[in-house]
PDB file of N, CA and C in Angstrom:
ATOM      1  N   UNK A   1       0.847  -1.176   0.000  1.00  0.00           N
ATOM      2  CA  UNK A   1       0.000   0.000   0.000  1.00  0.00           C
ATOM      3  C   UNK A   1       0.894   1.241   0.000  1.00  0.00           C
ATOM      4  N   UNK A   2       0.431   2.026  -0.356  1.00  0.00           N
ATOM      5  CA  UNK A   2       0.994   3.472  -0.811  1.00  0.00           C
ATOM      6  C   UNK A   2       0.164   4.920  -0.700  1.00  0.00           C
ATOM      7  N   UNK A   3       0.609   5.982  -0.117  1.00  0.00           N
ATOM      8  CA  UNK A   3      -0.126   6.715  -0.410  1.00  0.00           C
ATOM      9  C   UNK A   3       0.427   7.559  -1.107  1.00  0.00           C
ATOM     10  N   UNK A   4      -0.290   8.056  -2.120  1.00  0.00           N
ATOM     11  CA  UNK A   4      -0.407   8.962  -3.195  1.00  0.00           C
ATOM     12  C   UNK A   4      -0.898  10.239  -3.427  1.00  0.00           C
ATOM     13  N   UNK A   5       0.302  11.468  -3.519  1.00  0.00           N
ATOM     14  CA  UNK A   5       0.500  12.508  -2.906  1.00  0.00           C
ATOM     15  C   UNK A   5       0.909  13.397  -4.841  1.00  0.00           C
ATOM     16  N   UNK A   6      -0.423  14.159  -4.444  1.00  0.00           N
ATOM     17  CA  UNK A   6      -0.278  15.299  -6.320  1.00  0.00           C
ATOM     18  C   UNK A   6       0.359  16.123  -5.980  1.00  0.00           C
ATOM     19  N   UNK A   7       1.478  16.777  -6.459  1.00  0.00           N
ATOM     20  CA  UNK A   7       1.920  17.623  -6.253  1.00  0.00           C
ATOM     21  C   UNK A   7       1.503  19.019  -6.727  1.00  0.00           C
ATOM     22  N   UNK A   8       0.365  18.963  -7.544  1.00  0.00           N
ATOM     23  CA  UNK A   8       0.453  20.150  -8.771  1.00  0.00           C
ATOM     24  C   UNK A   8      -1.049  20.698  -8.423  1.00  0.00           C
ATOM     25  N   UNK A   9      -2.336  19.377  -8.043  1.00  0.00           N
ATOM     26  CA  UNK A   9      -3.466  19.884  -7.464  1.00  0.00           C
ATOM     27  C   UNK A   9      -3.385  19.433  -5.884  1.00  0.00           C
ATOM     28  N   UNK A  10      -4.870  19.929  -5.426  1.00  0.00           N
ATOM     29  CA  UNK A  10      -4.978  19.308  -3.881  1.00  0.00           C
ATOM     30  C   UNK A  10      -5.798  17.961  -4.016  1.00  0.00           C
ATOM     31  N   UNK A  11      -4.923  17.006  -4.014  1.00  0.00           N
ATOM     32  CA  UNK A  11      -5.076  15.663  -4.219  1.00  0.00           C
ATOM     33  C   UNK A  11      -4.029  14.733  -3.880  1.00  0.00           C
ATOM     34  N   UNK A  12      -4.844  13.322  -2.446  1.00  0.00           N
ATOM     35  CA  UNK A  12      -4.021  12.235  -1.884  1.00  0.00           C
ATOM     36  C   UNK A  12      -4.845  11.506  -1.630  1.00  0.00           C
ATOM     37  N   UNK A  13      -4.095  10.599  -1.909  1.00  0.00           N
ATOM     38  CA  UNK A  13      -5.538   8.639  -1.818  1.00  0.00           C
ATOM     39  C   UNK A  13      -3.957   7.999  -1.045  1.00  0.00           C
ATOM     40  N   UNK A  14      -4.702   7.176  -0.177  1.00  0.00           N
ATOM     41  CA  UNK A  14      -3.772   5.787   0.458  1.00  0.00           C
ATOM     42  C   UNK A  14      -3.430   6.230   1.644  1.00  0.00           C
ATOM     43  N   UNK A  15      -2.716   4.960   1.964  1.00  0.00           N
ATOM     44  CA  UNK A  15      -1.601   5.030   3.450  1.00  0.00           C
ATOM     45  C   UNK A  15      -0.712   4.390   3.213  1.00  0.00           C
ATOM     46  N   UNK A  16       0.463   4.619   3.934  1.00  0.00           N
ATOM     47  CA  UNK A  16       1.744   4.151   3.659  1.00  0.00           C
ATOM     48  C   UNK A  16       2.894   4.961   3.542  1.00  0.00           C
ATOM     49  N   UNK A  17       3.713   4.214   2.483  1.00  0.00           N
ATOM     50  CA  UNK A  17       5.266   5.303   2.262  1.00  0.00           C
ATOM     51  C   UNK A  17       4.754   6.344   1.144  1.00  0.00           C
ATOM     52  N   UNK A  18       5.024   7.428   0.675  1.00  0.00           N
ATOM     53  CA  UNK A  18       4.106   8.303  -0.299  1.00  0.00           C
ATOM     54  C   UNK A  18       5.286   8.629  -1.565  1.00  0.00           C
ATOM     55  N   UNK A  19       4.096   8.321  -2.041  1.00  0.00           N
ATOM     56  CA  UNK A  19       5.082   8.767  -3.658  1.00  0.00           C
ATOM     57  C   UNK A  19       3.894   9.980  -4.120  1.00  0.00           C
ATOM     58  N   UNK A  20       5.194  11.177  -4.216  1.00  0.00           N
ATOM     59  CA  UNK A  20       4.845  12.336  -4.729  1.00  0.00           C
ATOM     60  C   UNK A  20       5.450  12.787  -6.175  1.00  0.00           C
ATOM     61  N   UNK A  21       3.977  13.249  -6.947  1.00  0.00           N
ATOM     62  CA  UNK A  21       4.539  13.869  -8.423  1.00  0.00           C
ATOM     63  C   UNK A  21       3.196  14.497  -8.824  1.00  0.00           C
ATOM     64  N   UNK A  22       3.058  14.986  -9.710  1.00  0.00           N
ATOM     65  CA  UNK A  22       2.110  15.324 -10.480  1.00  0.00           C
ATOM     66  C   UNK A  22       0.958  14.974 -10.572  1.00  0.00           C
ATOM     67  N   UNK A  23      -0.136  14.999 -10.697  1.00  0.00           N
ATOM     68  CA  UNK A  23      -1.191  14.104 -11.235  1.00  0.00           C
ATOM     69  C   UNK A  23      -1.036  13.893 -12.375  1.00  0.00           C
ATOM     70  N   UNK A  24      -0.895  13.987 -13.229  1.00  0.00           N
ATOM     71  CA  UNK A  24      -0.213  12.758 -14.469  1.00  0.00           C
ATOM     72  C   UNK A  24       0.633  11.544 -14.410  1.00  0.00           C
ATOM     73  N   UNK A  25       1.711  11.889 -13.731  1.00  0.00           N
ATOM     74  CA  UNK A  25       2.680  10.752 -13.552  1.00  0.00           C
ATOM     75  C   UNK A  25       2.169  10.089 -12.428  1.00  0.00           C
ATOM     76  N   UNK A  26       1.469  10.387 -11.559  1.00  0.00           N
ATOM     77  CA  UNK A  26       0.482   9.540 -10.944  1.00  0.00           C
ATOM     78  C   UNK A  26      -0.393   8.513 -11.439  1.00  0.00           C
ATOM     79  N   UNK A  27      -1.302   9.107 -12.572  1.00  0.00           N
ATOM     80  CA  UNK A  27      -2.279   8.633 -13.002  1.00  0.00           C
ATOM     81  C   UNK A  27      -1.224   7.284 -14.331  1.00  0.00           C
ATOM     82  N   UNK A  28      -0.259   7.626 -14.667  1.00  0.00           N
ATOM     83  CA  UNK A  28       0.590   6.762 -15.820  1.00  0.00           C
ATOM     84  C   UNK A  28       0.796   5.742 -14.706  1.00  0.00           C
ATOM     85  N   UNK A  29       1.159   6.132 -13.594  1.00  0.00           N
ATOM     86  CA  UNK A  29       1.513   4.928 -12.475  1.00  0.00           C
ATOM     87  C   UNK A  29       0.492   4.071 -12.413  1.00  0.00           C
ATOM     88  N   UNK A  30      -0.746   4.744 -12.202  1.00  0.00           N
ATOM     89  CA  UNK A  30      -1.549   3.842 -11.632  1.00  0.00           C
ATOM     90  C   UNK A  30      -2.251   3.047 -12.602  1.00  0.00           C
ATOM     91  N   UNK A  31      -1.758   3.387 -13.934  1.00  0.00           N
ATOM     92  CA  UNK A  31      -2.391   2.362 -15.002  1.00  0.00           C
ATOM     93  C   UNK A  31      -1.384   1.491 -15.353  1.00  0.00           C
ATOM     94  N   UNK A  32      -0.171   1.242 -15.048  1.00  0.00           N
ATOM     95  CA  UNK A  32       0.744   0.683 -15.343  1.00  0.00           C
ATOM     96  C   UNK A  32       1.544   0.562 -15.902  1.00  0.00           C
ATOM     97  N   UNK A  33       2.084   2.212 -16.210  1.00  0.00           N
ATOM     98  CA  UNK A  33       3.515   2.720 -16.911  1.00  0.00           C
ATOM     99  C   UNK A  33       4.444   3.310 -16.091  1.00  0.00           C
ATOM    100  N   UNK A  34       5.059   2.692 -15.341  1.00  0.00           N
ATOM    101  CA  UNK A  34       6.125   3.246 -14.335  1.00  0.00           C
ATOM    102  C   UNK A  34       6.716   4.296 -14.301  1.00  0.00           C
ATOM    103  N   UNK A  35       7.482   3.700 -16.107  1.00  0.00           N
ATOM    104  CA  UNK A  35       9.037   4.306 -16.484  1.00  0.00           C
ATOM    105  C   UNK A  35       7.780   5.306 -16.997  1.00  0.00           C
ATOM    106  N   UNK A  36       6.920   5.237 -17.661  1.00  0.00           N
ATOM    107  CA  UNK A  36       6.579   6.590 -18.225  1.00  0.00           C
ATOM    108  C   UNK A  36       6.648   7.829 -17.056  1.00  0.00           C
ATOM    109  N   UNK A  37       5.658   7.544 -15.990  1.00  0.00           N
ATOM    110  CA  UNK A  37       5.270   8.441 -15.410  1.00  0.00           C
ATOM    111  C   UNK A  37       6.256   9.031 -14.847  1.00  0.00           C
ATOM    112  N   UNK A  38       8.045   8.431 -14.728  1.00  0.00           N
ATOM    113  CA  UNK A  38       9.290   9.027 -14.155  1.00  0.00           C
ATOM    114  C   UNK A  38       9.599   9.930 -15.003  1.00  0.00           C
ATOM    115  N   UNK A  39       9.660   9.202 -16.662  1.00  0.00           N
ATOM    116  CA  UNK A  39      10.051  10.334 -17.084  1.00  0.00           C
ATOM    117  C   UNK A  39       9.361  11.552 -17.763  1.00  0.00           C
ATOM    118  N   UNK A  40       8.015  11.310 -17.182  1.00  0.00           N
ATOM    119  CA  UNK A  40       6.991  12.654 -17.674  1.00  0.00           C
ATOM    120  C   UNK A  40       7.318  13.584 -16.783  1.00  0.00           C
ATOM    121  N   UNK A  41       7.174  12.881 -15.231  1.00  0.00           N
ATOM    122  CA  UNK A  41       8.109  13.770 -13.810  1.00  0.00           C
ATOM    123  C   UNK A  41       9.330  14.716 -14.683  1.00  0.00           C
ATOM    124  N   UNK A  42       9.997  13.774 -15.173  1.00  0.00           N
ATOM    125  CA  UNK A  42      11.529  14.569 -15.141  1.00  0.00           C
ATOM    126  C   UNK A  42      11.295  15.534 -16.067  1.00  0.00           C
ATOM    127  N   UNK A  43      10.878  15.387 -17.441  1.00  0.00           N
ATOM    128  CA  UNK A  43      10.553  16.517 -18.595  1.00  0.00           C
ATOM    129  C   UNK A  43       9.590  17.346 -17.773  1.00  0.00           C
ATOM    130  N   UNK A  44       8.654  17.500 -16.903  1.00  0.00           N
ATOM    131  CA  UNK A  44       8.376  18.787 -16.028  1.00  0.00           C
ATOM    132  C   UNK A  44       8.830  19.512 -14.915  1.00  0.00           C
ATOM    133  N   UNK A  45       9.848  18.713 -14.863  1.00  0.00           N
ATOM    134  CA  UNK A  45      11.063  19.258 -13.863  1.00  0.00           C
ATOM    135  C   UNK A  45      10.517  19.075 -12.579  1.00  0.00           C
ATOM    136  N   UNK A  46       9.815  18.352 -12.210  1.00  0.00           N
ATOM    137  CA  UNK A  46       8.725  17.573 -10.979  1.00  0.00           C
ATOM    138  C   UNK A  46       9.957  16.835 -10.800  1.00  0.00           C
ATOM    139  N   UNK A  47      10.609  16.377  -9.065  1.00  0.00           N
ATOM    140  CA  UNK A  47      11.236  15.312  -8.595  1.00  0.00           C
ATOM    141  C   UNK A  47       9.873  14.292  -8.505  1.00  0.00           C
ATOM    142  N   UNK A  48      10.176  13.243  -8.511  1.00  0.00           N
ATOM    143  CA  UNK A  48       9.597  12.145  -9.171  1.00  0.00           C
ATOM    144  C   UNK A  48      10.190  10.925  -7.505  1.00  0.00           C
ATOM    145  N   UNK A  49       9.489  10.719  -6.868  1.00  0.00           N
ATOM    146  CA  UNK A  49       9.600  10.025  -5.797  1.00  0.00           C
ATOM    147  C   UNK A  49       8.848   8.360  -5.615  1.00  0.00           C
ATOM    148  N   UNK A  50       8.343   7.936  -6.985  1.00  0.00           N
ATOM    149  CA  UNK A  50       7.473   6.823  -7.413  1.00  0.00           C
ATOM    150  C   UNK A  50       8.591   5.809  -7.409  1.00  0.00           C
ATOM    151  N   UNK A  51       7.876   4.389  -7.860  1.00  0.00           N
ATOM    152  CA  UNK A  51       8.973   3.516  -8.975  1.00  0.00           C
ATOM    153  C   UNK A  51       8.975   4.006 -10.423  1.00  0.00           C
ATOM    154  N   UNK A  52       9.904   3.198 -10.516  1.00  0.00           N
ATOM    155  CA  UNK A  52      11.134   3.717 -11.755  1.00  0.00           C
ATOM    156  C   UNK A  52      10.629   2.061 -12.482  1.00  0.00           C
ATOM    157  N   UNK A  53      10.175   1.312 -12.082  1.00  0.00           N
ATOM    158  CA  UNK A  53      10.499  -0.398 -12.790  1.00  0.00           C
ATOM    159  C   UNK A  53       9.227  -1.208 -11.958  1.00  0.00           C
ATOM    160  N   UNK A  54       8.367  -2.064 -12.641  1.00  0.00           N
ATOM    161  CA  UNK A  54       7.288  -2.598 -12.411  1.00  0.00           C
ATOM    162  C   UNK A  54       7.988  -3.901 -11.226  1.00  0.00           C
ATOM    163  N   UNK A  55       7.376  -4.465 -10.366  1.00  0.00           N
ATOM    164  CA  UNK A  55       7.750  -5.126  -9.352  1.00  0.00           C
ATOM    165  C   UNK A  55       7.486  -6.285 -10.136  1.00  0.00           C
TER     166      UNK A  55
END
């Protein structure tokens, strides 16, 4: 479990360790593009605190 922390609106779902970014690279996470949503983080200059690689 995870909680999930937007950086850009006022928006958080979960509990746990928190991965903070965007609501985009959130939303790429939560459909099941990891690497995307890191490097959508990085091209908006958002630190990117998610996974990087599907478990």
């Amino acid at each position: 479990m995870a909680r999930l922390v937007a950086t850009d609106i006022d928006w958080t779902r979960g509990a746990g360790p928190e991965i903070r970014g965007r609501v985009g690279a959130l939303l790429l996470l939560l459909t099941g593009r990891p690497e995307a949503a890191r490097e959508w983080a990085e091209r908006t200059g958002e630190p990117w605190t998610g996974v990087a690689t599907p478990r």
